[in-house]
Structures are given as C-alpha cells and as structure tokens.
Protein backbone atom coordinates (compact mmCIF):
# COMPACT_ATOMS: atom_id res chain seq x y z
CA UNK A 1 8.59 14.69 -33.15
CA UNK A 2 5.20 15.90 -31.65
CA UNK A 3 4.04 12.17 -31.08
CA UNK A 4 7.00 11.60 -29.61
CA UNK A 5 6.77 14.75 -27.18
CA UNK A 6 3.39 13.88 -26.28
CA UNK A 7 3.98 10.30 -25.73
CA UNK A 8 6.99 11.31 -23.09
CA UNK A 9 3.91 14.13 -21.92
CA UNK A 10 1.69 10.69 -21.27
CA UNK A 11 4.52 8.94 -19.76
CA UNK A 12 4.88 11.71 -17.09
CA UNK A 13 1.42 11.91 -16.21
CA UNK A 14 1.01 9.08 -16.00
CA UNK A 15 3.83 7.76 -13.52
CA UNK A 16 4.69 10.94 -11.58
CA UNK A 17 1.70 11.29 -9.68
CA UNK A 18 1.98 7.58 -8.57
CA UNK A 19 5.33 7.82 -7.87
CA UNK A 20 4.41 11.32 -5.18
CA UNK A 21 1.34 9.36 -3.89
CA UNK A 22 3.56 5.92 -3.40
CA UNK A 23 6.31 8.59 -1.57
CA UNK A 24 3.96 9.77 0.93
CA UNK A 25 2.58 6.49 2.09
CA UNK A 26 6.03 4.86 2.32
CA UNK A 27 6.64 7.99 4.44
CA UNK A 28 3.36 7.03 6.68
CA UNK A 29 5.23 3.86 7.87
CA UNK A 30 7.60 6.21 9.83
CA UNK A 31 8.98 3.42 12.89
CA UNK A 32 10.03 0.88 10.90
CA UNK A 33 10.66 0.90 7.00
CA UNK A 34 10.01 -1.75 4.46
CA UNK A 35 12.96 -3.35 2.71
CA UNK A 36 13.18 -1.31 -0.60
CA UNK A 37 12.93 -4.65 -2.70
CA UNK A 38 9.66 -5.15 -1.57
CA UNK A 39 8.63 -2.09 -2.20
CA UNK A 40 9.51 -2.41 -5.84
CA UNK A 41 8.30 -5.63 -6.07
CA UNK A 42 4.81 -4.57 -4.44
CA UNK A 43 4.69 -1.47 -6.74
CA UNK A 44 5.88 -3.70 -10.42
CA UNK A 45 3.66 -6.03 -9.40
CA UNK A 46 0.58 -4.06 -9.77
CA UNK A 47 2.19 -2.39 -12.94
CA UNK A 48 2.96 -5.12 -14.64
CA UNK A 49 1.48 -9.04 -13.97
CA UNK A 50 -1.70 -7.95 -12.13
CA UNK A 51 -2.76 -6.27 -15.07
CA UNK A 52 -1.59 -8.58 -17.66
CA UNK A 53 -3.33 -11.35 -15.41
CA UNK A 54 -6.95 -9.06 -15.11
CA UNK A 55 -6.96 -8.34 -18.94
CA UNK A 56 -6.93 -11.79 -19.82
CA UNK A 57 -9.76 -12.65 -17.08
CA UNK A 58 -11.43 -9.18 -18.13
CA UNK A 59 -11.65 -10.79 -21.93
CA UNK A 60 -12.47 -13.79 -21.17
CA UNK A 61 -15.91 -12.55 -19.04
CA UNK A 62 -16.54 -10.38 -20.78
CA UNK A 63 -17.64 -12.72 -23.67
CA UNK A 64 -20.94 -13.99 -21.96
CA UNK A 65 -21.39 -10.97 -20.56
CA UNK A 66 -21.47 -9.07 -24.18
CA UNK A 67 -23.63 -12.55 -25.77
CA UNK A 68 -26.59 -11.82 -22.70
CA UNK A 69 -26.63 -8.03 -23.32
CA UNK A 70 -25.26 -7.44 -26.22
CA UNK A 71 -24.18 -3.88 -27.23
CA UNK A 72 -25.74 -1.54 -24.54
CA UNK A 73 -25.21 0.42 -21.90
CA UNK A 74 -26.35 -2.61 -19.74
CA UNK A 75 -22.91 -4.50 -20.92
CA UNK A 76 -20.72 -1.14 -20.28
CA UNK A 77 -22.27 -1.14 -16.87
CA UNK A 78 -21.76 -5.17 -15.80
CA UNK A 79 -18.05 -5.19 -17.44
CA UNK A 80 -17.28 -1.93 -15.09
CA UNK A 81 -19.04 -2.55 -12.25
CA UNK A 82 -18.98 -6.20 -12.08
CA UNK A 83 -16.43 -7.64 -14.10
CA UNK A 84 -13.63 -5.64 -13.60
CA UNK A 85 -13.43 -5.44 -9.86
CA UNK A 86 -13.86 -9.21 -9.40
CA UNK A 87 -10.87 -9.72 -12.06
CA UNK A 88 -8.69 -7.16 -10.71
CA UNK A 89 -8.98 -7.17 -7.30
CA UNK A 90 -8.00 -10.77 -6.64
CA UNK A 91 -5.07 -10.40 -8.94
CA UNK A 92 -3.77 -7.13 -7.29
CA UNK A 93 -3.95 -9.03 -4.20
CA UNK A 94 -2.05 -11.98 -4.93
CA UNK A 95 0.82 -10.38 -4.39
CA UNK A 96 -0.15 -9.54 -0.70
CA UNK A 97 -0.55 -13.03 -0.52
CA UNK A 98 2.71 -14.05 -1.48
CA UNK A 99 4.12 -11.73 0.71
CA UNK A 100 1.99 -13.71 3.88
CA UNK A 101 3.08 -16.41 2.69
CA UNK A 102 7.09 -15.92 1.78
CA UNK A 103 8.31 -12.55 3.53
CA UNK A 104 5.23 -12.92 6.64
CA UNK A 105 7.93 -11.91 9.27
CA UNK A 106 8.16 -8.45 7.03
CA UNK A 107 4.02 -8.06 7.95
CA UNK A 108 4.18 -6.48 11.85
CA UNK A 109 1.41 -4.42 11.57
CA UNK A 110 -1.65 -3.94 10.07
CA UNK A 111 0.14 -0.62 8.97
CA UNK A 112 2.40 -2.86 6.66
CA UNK A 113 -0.85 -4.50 4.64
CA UNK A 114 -2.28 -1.08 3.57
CA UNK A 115 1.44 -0.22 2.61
CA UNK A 116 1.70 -2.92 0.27
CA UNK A 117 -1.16 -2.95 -0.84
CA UNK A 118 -1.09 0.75 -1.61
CA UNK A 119 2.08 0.30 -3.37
CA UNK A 120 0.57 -2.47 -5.83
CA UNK A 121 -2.70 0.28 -6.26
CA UNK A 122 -0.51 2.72 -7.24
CA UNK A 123 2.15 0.52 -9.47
CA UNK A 124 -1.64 -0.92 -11.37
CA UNK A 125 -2.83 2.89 -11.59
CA UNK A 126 0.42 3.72 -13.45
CA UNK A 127 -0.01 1.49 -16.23
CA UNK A 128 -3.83 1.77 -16.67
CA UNK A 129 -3.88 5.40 -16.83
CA UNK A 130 -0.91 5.21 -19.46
CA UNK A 131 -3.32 3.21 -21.96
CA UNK A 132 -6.54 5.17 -20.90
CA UNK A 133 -4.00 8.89 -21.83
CA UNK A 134 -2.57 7.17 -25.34
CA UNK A 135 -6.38 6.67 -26.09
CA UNK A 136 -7.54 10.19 -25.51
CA UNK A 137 -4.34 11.25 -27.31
CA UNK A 138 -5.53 9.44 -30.21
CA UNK A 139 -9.31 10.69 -30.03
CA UNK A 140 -8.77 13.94 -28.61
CA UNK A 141 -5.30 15.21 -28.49
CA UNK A 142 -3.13 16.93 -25.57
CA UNK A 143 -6.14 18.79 -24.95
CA UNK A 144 -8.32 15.28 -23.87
CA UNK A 145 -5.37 13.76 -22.22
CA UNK A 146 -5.03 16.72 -19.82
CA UNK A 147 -8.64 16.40 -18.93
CA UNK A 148 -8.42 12.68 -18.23
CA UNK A 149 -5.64 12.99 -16.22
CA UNK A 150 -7.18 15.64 -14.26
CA UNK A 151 -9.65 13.06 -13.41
CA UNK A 152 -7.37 9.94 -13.40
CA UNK A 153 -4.72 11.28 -11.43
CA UNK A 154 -5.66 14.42 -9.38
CA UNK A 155 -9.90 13.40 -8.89
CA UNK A 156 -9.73 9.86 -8.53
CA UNK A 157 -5.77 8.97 -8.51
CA UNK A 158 -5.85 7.21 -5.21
CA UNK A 159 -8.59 5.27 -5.96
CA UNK A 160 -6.66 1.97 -6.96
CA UNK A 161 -4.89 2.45 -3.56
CA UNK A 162 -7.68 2.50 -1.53
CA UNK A 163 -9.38 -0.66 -2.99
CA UNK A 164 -6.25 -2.73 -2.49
CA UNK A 165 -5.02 -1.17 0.29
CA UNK A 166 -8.36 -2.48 2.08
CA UNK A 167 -7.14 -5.84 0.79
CA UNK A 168 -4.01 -5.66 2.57
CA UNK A 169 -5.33 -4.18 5.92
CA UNK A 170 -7.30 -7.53 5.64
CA UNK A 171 -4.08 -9.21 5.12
CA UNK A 172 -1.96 -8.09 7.58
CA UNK A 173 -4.54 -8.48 10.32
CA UNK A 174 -5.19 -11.91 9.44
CA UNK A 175 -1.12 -12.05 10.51
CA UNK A 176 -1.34 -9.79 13.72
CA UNK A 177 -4.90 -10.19 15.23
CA UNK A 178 -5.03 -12.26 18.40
CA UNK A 179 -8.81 -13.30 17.62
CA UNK A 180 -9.08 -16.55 15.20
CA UNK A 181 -12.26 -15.33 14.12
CA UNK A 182 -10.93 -11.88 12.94
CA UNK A 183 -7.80 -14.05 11.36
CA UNK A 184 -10.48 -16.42 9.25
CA UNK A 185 -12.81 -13.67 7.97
CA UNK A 186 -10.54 -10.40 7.92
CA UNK A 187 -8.53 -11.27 4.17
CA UNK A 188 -12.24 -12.01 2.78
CA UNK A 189 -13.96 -9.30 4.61
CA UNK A 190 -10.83 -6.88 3.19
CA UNK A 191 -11.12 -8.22 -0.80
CA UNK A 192 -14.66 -7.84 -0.59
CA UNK A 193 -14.62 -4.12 0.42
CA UNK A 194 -12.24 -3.55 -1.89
CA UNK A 195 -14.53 -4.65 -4.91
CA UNK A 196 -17.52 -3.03 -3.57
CA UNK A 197 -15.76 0.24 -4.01
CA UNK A 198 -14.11 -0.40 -6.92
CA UNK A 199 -17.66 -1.48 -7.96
CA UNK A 200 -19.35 1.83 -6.52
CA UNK A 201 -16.51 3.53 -8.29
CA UNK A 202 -16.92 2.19 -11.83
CA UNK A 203 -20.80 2.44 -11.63
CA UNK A 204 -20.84 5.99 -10.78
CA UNK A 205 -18.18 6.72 -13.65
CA UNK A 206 -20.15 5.02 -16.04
CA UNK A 207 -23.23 6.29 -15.78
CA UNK A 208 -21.89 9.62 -15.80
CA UNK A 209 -22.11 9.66 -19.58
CA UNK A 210 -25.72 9.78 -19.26
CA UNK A 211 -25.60 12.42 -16.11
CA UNK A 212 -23.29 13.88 -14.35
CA UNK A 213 -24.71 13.42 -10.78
CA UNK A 214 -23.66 9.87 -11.22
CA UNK A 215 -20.36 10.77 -10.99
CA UNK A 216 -21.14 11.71 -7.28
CA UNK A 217 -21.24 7.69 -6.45
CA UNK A 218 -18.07 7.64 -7.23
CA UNK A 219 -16.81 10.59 -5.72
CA UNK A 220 -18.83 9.96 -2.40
CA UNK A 221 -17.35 6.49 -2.44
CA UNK A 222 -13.77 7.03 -3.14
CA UNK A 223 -12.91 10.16 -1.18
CA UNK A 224 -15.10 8.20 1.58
CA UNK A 225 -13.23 5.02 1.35
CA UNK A 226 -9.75 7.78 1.25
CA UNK A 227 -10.95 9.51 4.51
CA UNK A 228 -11.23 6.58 6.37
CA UNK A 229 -8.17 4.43 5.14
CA UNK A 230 -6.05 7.64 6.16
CA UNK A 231 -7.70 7.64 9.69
CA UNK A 232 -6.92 4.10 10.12
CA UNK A 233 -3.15 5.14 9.07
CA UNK A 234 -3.19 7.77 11.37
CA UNK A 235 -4.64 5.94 14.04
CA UNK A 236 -2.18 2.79 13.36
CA UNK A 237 1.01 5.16 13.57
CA UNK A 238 0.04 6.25 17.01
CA UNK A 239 -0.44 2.53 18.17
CA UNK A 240 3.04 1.61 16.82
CA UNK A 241 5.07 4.10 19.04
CA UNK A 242 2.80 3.22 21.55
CA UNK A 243 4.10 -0.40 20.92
CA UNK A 244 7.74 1.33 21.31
CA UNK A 245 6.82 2.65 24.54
CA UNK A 246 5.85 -0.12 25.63
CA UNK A 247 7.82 -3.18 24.93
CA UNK A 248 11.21 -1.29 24.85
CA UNK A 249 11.57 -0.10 28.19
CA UNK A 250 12.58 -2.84 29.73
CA UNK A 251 15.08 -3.92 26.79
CA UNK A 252 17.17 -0.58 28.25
CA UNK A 253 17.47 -2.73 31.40
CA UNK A 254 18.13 -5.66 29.77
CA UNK A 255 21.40 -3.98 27.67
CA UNK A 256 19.76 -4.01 24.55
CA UNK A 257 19.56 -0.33 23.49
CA UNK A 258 20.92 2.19 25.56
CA UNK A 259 19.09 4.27 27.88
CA UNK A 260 19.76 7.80 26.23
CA UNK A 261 18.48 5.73 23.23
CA UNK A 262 14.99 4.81 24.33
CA UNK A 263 13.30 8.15 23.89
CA UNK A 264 15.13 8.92 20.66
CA UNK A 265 14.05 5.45 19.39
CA UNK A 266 10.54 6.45 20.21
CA UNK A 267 9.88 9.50 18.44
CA UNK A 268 9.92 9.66 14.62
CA UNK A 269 10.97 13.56 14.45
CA UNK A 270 13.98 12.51 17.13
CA UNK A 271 15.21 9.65 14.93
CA UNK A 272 14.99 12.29 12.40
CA UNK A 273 16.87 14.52 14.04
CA UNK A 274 20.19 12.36 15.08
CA UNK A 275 20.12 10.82 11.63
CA UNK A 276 20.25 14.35 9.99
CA UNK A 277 22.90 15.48 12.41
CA UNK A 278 25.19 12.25 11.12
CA UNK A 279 24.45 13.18 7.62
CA UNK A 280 25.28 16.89 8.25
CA UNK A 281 28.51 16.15 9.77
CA UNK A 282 29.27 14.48 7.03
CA UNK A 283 29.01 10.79 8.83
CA UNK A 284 27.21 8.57 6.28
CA UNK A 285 28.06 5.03 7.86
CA UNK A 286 26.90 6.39 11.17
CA UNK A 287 23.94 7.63 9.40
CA UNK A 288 22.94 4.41 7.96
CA UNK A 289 24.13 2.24 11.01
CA UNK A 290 21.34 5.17 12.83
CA UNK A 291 19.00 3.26 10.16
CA UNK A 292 19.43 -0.04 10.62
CA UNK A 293 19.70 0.79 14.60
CA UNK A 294 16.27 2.06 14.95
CA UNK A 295 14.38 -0.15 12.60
CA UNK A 296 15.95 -3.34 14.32
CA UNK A 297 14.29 -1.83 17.69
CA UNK A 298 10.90 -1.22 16.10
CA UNK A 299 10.78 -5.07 14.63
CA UNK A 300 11.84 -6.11 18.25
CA UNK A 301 9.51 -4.20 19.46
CA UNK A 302 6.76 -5.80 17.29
CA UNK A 303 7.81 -9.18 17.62
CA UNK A 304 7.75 -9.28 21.57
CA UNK A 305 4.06 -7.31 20.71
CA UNK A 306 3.38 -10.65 18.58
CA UNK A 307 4.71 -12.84 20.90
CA UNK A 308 2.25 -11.68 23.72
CA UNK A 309 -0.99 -10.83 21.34
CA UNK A 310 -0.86 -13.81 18.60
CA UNK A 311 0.97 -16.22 20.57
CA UNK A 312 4.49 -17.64 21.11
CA UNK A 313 6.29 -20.00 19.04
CA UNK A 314 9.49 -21.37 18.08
CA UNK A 315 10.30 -18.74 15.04
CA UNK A 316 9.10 -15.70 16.94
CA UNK A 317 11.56 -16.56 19.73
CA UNK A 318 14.74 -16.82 17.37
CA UNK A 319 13.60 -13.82 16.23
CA UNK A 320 13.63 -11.98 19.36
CA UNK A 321 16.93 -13.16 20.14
CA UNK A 322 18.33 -12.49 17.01
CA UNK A 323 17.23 -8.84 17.14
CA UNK A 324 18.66 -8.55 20.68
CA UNK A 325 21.99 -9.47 19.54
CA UNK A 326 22.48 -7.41 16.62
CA UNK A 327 21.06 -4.32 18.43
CA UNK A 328 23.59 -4.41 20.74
CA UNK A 329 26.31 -4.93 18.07
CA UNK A 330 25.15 -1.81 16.34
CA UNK A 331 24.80 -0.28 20.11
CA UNK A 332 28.87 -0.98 20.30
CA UNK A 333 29.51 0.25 16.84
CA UNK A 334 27.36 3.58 17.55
C-alpha cells in the first residue's frame, strides 16, 4: 500500500506541474486559440514517441562514447552534454515539423511555434521526470523524490520548454517571415539554440556533483533562455492585436464583422468579457458561437497579414474568402 501511495505521489509530481505550466502558455496565445487536438497531440507527442525515439538514439551513442572514455566522469559529461541534446532535440521537434508540413495553415504566428513547441517540452518533461522520481524513490525514498522534484519541476521545470520552444519559434518563422533568408536559416538557427542550452543545461548539472557553482551554468542559462522566450511572448501578443487593428478595420466596411464588433474583437479582456456575460446568462451556444466568432476574425486577420508579408497565392486566397463567409454567418446567428 505505501508503494502504491508513493507511486500515485510520483505520478502527481510529476504531471501536475506540466499540466499548470502547459495551462499558462496555452493562455499566452490569447487572439486566436489552437484546436485542442493539436494541443494534445503536441503535448503526447513529447510524452510519449519523442522519448521512446531519443532513448533508442541515446543507447545507441552512447556505446562509442562509453568504448573512448570508458567509465568516468568524462563519459557522464559527453552523454549529458553532447549526446542527449543532439538525440532529443531533433526528435522533440519532429513533431513541429509535421505540423509545417500537415496542419501549416494552423502556424499564423511565430506565437504558434513556441506554443507547440512548449507543449511537446512540457508533454517530454512529464515522462522524464516520472522515471528520474521512481529512481530516487528507489535510492532514497519520499524524502529524495521531494528534493528532485524541487529541482525538476519548480528550479528547472521549464527547461524542456524553453529548448523546444526555441525550435518552434524557428519553425513558425520559417512559415511567416517575408525574408527567404530568415525562412532558410531560422528552423536550423532555432534547433541549434535549443541544443546549446540544453547542452549548457546538462553540463552545469553534471558537474555539480563535483561543485556546486556548476550548477550556476545551468541556472544562468535556463532562467536566461526563460526571460527572454517570455519577452518574445510578450512582445508577439502585442504584435498580434496590432495585426487586429490593423487588417480588420476595413472588413467592418466590407460587412464582415460588425462595427460594434471591431473593438470587442480587438481586446482580449473585452472578448472576455461578452463571452462571460453569455455564460452567466446562462447562454452556452451563444457562448461558444462568441468562440468560434472571434477566433475566425483573428485567422482572417492573419491570413490577409500573410497575404501582404509572405506573399499571395492560390490557398491563402480561398482562405480569406472562406473566413469572410462564415464570419458573417456567425455575424447573423449572433
């Protein structure tokens, strides 16, 4: 009974704090939110195949690695440092590219790429601090896997986030950058930072058996890399209702969204506000209809932003008109 209560103890630490981290970036992407599938999908993935897919790589390595050094400190440092960010990197970004590749129209800002690739950080977290808690369970008791997860999920528990989220800001401005050159380089230039800090990271953690200053690389690294993907959020969520502003003015005059719309469809704490009202009231198909309403204006929004920065095409153009037409069928039903 006392394995089993500690195992469910190690089940919640583990997954809780992913699950409130994963919750507040989802609610960062306030203008237009990601299909819930996707979400899922992004967060499993990293949970479930990215690791399988980085163990097996991580094994394989880590063979030649342990014939040239052997049993040292020198192999601990490599396989951490080294090995493990160029195995799991790459896998935990895979999914990102899937999602250019098979949901791209989903991808409207670079916004979207840290998203997902937050999500995938955070479902990969879950699942490696799980294993790294039944360990210190086993070596150490409660009292070791309270300590961990101090560090695992409290110290360093957005770290996994932050290294793949740089790999989908890379991503997603490979999509929405008008510059070719930024298109080419920006998924490399993105994977790469994410492995140096997962790099940095590991290094510093390692070494910190033999001192504890080491540990400051990694701290200095992470809640560095933290700092500045959160200032890129912030600065990314301004630009989109900026984008709003812009490019949905002149859809009022058009009859696309109704002019005592526009300003609520602008602000995130009005949208707030008349959805909360409907759901108050008691109104819960207005509420969601409120949903679907002001996300649809936000992806027109960003398409006719696409359209005019990346470049017009066939697709992009069905897309617009499709969005005009069922925003003003909602507009009737509203």
């Amino acid at each position: 009974m006392e394995t089993l209560t500690a195992v469910l103890a190690i089940i919640i630490l583990a997954v809780v704090p992913m699950v409130l981290y994963a919750l507040f970036l989802w609610w960062m992407d306030r203008y237009e939110k990601e299909p819930l599938g996707l979400i899922l999908a992004s967060f499993l993935w990293g949970a479930i195949p990215a690791v399988i897919l980085s163990l097996i790589a991580q094994i394989v390595l880590d063979i030649p690695v342990s014939e040239f050094f052997g049993s040292s400190l020198g192999t601990e440092v490599v396989g951490a440092s080294l090995i493990a960010p160029i195995t799991e990197e790459p896998f935990k970004g895979l999914m990102l590219l899937l999602l250019m590749l098979f949901f791209r129209h989903e991808i409207d800002t670079p916004l979207d790429g840290i998203l997902y690739g937050g999500l995938v950080g955070f479902g990969f977290a879950t699942t490696e601090n799980f294993f790294y808690f039944l360990d210190a369970y086993g070596m150490s008791g409660m009292g070791g896997v309270l300590e961990l997860a101090f560090f695992r999920a409290v110290l360093f528990g957005l770290n996994h986030a932050l290294f793949t989220g740089c790999t989908g800001l890379g991503i997603a401005l490979a999509r929405t950058s008008p510059r070719r050159e930024v298109r080419i380089a920006a998924p490399f230039v993105g994977l790469g930072v994410a492995m140096t800090l997962h790099g940095l990271h590991n290094f510093g953690a390692t070494l910190s058996s033999l001192t504890c200053w080491a540990l400051l690389i990694s701290l200095t690294s992470d809640w560095g890399g933290v700092l500045a993907l959160l200032g890129l959020l912030i600065y990314f969520t301004v630009r989109e209702q900026r984008i709003l502003v812009l490019y949905l003015e002149d859809e009022v005059e058009k009859g696309t969204i109704a002019p005592e719309d526009y300003p609520v469809i602008c602000s995130y704490w009005r949208r707030v506000g008349q959805r909360l009202g409907a759901l108050v009231r008691g109104e819960v198909g207005r509420w969601r209809r409120l949903g679907t309403y002001y996300r649809l204006a936000s992806e027109l929004a960003f398409a006719r932003h696409q359209r005019v920065t990346v470049g017009s095409d066939e697709v992009i153009n069905r897309r617009v008109d499709q969005l005009r037409k069922e925003l003003r069928r909602l507009r009737q039903e509203l």
